[in-house]
N, C-alpha and C. Protein backbone atom coordinates (compact mmCIF):
# COMPACT_ATOMS: atom_id res chain seq x y z
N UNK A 1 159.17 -31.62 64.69
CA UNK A 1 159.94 -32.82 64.45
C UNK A 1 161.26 -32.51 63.75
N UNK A 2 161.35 -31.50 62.66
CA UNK A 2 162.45 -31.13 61.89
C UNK A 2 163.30 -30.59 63.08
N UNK A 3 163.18 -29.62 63.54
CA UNK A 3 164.12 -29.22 64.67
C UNK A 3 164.60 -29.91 65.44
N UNK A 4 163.73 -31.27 66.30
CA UNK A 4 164.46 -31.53 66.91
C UNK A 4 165.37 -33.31 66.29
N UNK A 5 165.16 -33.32 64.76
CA UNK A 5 166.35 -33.99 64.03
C UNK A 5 167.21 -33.61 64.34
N UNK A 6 167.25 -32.37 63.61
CA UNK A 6 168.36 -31.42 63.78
C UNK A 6 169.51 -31.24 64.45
N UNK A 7 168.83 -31.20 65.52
CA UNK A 7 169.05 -31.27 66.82
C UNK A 7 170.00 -32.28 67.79
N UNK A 8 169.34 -33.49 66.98
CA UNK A 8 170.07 -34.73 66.91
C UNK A 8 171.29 -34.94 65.81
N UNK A 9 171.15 -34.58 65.08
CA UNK A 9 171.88 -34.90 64.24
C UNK A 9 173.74 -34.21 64.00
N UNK A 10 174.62 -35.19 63.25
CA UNK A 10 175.35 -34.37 63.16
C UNK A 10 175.36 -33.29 62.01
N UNK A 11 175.40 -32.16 62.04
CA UNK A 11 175.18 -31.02 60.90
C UNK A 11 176.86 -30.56 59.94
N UNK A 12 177.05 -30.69 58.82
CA UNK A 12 178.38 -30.72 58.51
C UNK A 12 177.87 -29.76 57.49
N UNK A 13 178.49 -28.51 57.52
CA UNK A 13 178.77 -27.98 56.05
C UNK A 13 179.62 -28.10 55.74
N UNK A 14 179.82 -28.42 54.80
CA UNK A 14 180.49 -28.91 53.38
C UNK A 14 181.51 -27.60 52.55
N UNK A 15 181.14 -26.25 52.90
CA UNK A 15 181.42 -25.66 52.44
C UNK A 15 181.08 -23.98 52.13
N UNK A 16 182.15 -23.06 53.56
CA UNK A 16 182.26 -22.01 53.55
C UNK A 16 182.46 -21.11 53.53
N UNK A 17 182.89 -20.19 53.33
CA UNK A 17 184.28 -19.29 52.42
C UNK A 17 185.09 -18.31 53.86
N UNK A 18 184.74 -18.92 54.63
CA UNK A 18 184.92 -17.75 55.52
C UNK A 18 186.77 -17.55 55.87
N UNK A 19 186.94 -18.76 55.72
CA UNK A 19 188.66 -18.55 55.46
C UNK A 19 189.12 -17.29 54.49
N UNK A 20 188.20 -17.24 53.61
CA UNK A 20 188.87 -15.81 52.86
C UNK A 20 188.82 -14.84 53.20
N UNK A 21 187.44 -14.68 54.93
CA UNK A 21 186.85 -13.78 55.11
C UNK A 21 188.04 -13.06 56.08
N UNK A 22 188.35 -14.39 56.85
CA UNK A 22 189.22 -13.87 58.03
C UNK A 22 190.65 -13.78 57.26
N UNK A 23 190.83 -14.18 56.37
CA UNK A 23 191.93 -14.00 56.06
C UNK A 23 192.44 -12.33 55.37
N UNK A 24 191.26 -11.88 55.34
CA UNK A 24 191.30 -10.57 54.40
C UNK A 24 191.63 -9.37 56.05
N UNK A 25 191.68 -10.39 56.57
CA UNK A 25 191.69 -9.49 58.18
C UNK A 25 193.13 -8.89 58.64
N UNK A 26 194.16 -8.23 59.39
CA UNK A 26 195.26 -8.24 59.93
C UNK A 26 195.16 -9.96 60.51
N UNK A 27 196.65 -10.38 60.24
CA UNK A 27 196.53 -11.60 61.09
C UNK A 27 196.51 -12.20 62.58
N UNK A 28 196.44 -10.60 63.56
CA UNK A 28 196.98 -10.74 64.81
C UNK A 28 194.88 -10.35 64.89
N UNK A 29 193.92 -10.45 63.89
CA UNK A 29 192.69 -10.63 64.08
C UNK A 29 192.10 -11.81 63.84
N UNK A 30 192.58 -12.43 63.50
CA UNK A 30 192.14 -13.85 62.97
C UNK A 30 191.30 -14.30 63.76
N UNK A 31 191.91 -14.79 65.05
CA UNK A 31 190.82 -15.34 65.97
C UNK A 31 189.80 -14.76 66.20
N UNK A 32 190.21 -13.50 66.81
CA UNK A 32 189.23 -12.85 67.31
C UNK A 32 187.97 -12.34 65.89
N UNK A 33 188.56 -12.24 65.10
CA UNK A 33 187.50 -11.83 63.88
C UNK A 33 186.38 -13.14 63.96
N UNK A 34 187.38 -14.29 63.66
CA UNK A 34 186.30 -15.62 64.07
C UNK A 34 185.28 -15.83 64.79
N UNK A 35 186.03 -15.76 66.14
CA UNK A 35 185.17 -15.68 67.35
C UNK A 35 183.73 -14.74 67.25
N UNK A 36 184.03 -13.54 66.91
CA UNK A 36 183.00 -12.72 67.28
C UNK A 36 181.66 -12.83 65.96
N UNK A 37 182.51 -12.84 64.47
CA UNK A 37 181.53 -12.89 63.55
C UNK A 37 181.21 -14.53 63.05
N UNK A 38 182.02 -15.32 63.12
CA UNK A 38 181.87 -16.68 62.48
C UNK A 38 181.31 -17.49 63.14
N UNK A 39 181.27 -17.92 64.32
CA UNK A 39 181.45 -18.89 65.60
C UNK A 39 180.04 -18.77 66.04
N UNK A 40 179.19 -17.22 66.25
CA UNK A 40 177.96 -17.66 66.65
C UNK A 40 177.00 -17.95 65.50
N UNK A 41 177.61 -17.72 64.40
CA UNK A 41 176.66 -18.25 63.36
C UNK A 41 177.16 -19.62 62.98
N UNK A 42 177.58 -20.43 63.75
CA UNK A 42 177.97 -21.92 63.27
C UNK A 42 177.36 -22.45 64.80
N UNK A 43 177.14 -21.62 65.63
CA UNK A 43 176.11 -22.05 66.44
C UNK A 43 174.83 -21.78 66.69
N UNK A 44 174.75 -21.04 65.89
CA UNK A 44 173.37 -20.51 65.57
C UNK A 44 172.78 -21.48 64.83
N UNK A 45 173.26 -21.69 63.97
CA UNK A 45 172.96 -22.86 62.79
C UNK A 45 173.01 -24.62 63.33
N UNK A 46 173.55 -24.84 64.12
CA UNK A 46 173.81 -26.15 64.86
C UNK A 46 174.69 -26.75 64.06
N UNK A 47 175.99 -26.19 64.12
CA UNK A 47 176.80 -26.84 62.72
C UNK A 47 178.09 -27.48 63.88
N UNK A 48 178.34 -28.58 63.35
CA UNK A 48 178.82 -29.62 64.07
C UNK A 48 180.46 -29.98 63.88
N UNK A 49 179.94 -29.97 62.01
CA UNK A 49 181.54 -30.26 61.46
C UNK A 49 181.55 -28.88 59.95
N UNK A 50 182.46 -28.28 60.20
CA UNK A 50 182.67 -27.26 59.32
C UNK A 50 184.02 -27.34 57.60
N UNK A 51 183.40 -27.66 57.04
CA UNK A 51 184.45 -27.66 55.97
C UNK A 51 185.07 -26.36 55.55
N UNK A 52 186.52 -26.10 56.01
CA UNK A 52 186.75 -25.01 54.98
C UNK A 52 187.61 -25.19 54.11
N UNK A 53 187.02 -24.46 53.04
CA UNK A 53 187.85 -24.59 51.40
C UNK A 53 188.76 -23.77 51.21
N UNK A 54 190.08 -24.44 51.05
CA UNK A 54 191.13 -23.01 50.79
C UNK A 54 190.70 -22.75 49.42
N UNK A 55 190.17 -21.77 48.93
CA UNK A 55 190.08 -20.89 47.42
C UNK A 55 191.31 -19.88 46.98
N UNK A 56 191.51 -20.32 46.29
CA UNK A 56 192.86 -18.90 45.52
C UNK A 56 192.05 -17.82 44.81
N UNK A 57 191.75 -16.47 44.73
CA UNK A 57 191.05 -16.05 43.95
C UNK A 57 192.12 -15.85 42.69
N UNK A 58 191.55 -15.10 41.74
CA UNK A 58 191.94 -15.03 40.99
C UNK A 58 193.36 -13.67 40.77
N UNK A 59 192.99 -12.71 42.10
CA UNK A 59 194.34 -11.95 42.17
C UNK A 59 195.24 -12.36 42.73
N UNK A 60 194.80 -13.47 43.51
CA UNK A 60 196.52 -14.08 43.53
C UNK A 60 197.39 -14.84 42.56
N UNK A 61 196.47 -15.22 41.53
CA UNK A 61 196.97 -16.45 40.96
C UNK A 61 197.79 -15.59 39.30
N UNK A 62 199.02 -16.39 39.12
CA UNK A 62 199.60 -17.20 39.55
C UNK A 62 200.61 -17.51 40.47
N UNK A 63 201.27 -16.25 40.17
CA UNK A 63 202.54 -15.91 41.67
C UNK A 63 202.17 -16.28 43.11
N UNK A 64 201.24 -15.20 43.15
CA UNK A 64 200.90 -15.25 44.87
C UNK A 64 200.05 -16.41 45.00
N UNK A 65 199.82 -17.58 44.39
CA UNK A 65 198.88 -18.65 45.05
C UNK A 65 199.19 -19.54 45.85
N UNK A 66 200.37 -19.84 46.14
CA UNK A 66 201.11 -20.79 46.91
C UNK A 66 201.40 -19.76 48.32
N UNK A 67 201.48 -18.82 48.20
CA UNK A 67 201.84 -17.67 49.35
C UNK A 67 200.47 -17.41 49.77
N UNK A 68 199.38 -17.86 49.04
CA UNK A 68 197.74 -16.93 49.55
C UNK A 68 197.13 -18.63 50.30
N UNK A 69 197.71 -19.90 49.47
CA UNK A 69 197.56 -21.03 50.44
C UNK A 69 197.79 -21.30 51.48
N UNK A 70 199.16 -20.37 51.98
CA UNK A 70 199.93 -21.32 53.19
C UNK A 70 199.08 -20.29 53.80
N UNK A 71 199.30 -19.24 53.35
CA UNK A 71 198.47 -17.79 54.34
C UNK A 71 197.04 -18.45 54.85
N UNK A 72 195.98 -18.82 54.40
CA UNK A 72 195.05 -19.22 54.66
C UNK A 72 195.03 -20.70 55.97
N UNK A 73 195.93 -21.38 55.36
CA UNK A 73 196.31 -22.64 56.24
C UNK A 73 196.90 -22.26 57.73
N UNK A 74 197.59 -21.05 57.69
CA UNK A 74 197.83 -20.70 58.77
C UNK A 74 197.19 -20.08 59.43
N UNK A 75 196.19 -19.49 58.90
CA UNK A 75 194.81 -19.11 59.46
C UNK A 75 193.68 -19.65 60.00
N UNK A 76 193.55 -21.02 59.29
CA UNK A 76 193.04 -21.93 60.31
C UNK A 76 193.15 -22.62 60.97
N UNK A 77 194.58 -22.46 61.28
CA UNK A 77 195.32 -23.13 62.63
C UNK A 77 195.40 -21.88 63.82
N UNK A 78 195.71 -20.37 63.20
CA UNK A 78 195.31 -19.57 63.97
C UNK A 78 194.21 -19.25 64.96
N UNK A 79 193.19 -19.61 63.98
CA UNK A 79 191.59 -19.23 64.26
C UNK A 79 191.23 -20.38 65.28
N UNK A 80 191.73 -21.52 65.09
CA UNK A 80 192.00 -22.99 65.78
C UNK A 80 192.31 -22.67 67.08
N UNK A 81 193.48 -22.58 67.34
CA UNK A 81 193.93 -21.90 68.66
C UNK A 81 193.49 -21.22 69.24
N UNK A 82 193.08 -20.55 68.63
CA UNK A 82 192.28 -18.62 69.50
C UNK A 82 191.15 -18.83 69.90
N UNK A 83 190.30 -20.25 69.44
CA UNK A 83 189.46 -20.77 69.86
C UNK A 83 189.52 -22.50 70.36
N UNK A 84 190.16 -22.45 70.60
CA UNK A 84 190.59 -23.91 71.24
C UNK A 84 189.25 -24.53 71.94
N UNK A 85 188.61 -23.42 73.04
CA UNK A 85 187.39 -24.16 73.87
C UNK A 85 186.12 -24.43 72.76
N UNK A 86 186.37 -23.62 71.62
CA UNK A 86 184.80 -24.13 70.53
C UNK A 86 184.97 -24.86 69.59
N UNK A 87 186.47 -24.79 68.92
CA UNK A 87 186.63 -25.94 67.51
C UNK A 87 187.73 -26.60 67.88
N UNK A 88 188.20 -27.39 67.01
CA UNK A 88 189.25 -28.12 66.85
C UNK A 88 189.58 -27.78 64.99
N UNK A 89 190.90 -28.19 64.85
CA UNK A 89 191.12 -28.19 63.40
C UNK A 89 191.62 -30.02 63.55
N UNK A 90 190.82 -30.47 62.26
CA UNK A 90 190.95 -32.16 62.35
C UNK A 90 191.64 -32.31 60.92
N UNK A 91 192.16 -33.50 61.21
CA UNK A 91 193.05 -33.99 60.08
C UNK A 91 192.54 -35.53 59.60
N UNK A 92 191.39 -36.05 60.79
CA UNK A 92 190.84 -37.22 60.22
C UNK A 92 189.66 -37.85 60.84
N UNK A 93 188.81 -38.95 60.75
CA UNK A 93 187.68 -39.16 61.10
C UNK A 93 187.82 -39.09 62.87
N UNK A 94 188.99 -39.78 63.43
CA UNK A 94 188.83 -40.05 64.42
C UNK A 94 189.18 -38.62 65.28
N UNK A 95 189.79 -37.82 65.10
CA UNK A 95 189.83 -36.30 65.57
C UNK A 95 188.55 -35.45 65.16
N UNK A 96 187.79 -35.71 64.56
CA UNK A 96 186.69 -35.12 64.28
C UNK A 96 185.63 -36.00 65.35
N UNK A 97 185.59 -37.10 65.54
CA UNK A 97 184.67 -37.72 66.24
C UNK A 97 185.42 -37.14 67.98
N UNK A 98 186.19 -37.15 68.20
CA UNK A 98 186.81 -36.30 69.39
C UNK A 98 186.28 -35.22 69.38
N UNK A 99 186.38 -34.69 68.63
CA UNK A 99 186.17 -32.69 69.01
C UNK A 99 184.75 -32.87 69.31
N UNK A 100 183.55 -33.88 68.93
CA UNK A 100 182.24 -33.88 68.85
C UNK A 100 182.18 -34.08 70.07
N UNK A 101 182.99 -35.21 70.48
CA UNK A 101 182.67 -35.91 71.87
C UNK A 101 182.75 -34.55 72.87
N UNK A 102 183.49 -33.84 72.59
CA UNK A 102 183.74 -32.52 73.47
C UNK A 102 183.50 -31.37 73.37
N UNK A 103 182.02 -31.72 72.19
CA UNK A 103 181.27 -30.50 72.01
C UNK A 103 181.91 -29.52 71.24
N UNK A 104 182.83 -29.34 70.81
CA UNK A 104 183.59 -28.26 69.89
C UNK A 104 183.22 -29.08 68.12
N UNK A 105 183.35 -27.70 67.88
CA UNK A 105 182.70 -27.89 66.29
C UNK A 105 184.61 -28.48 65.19
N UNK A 106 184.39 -29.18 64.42
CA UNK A 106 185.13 -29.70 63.65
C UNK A 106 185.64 -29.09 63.05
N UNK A 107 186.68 -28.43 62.59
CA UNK A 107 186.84 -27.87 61.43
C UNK A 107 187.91 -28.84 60.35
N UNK A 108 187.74 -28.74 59.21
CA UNK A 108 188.20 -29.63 57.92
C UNK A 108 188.84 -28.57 57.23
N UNK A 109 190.24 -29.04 56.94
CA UNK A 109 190.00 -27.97 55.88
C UNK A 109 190.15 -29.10 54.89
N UNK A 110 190.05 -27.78 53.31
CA UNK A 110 189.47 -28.78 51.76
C UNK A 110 190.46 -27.55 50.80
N UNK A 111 191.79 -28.15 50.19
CA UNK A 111 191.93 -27.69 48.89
C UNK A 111 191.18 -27.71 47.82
N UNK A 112 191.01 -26.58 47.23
CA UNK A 112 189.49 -25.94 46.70
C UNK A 112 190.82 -25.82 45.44
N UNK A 113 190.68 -26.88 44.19
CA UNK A 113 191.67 -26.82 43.02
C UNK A 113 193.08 -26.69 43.49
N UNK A 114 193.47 -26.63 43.98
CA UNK A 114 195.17 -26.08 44.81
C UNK A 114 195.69 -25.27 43.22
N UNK A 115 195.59 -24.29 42.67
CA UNK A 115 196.13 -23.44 42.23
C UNK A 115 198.05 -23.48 42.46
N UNK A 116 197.82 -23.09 43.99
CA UNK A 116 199.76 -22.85 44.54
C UNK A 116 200.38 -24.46 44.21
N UNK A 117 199.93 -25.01 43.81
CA UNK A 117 200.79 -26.33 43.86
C UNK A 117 200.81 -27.07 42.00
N UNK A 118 199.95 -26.34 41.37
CA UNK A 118 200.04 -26.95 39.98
C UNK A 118 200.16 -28.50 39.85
N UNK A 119 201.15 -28.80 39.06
CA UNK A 119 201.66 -30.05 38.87
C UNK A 119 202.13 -30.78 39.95
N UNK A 120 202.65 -30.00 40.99
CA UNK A 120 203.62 -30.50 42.14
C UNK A 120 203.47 -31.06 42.90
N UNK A 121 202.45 -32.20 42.76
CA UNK A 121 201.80 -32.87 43.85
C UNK A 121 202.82 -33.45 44.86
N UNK A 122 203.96 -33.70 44.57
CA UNK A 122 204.74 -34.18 45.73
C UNK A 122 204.83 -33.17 46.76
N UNK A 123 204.16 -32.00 46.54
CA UNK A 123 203.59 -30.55 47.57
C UNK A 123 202.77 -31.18 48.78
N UNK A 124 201.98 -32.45 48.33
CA UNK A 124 200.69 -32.29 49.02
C UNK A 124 201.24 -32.66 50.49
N UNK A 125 201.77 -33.80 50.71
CA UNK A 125 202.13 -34.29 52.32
C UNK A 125 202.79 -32.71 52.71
N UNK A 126 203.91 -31.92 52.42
CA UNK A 126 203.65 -30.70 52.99
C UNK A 126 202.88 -29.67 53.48
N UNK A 127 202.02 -29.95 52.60
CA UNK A 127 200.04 -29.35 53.02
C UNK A 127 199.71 -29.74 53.65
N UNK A 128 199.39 -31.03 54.00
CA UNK A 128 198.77 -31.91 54.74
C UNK A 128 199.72 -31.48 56.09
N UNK A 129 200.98 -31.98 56.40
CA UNK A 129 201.80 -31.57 57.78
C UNK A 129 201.19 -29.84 58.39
C-alpha cells in the first residue's frame, strides 16, 4: 500500500545539496555531472519536485559569496538545459504544475540565508530574474 501512495503521490524534497555538488565540478560538466550522478537518484526515489538550496559555505564567505551565488544559480539553469527532456527549473506554482504535467521533475531553487546579498535586499528581484 505504501508504495503504491507513493507512487501516486507528488514527492517534493525540500532539500538537497547537490547544487554544491555539481558546482564543485568544471562548469562545461554541470549537466552532464547531473545527468549521470543526480537524475537517476531523483528517479530512483520518485521525486517529483526538487528543492535546491543555494548554500554559501563558509570559504567563500565573505568576499566570494555573492560570486559563489550567482555561480550556483547559473548552474541550475545550466543543469536545467542540459536536461531539458527530465527537469524544468520553475519560478512558480503554475510552472511547476507544467513540468509535472510533462513528467519532468521540478526543480526550485531556495536561498539558503543569502550570505552574497547581506543587507541588500533590493538584490533580491535580481536573483529572482
Amino acid at each position: 500500500m505504501s508504495v503504491e501512495l507513493h507512487n501516486r503521490a507528488v514527492v517534493a524534497d525540500t532539500h538537497n545539496d547537490l547544487l554544491m555538488a555539481v558546482t564543485a565540478r568544471p562548469p562545461q560538466r554541470w549537466a552532464s555531472f547531473f545527468r549521470e550522478r543526480w537524475l537517476p537518484q531523483l528517479h530512483e526515489g520518485g521525486v517529483n519536485v526538487q528543492v535546491l538550496p543555494v548554500f554559501i559555505d563558509d570559504q567563500y564567505r565573505p568576499e566570494g559569496a555573492l560570486r559563489q551565488t550567482l555561480r550556483m544559480i547559473e548552474c541550475a539553469h545550466t543543469l536545467a538545459e542540459g536536461n531539458a527532456d527530465a527537469v524544468r527549473l520553475c519560478l512558480d506554482g503554475a510552472q511547476i504544475d507544467q513540468a509535472l504535467g510533462e513528467d519532468r521533475i521540478a526543480l526550485v531553487l531556495a536561498l539558503e540565508s543569502a550570505p552574497g546579498l547581506d543587507a541588500s535586499v533590493e538584490l533580491l528581484p535580481t536573483l529572482h530574474r
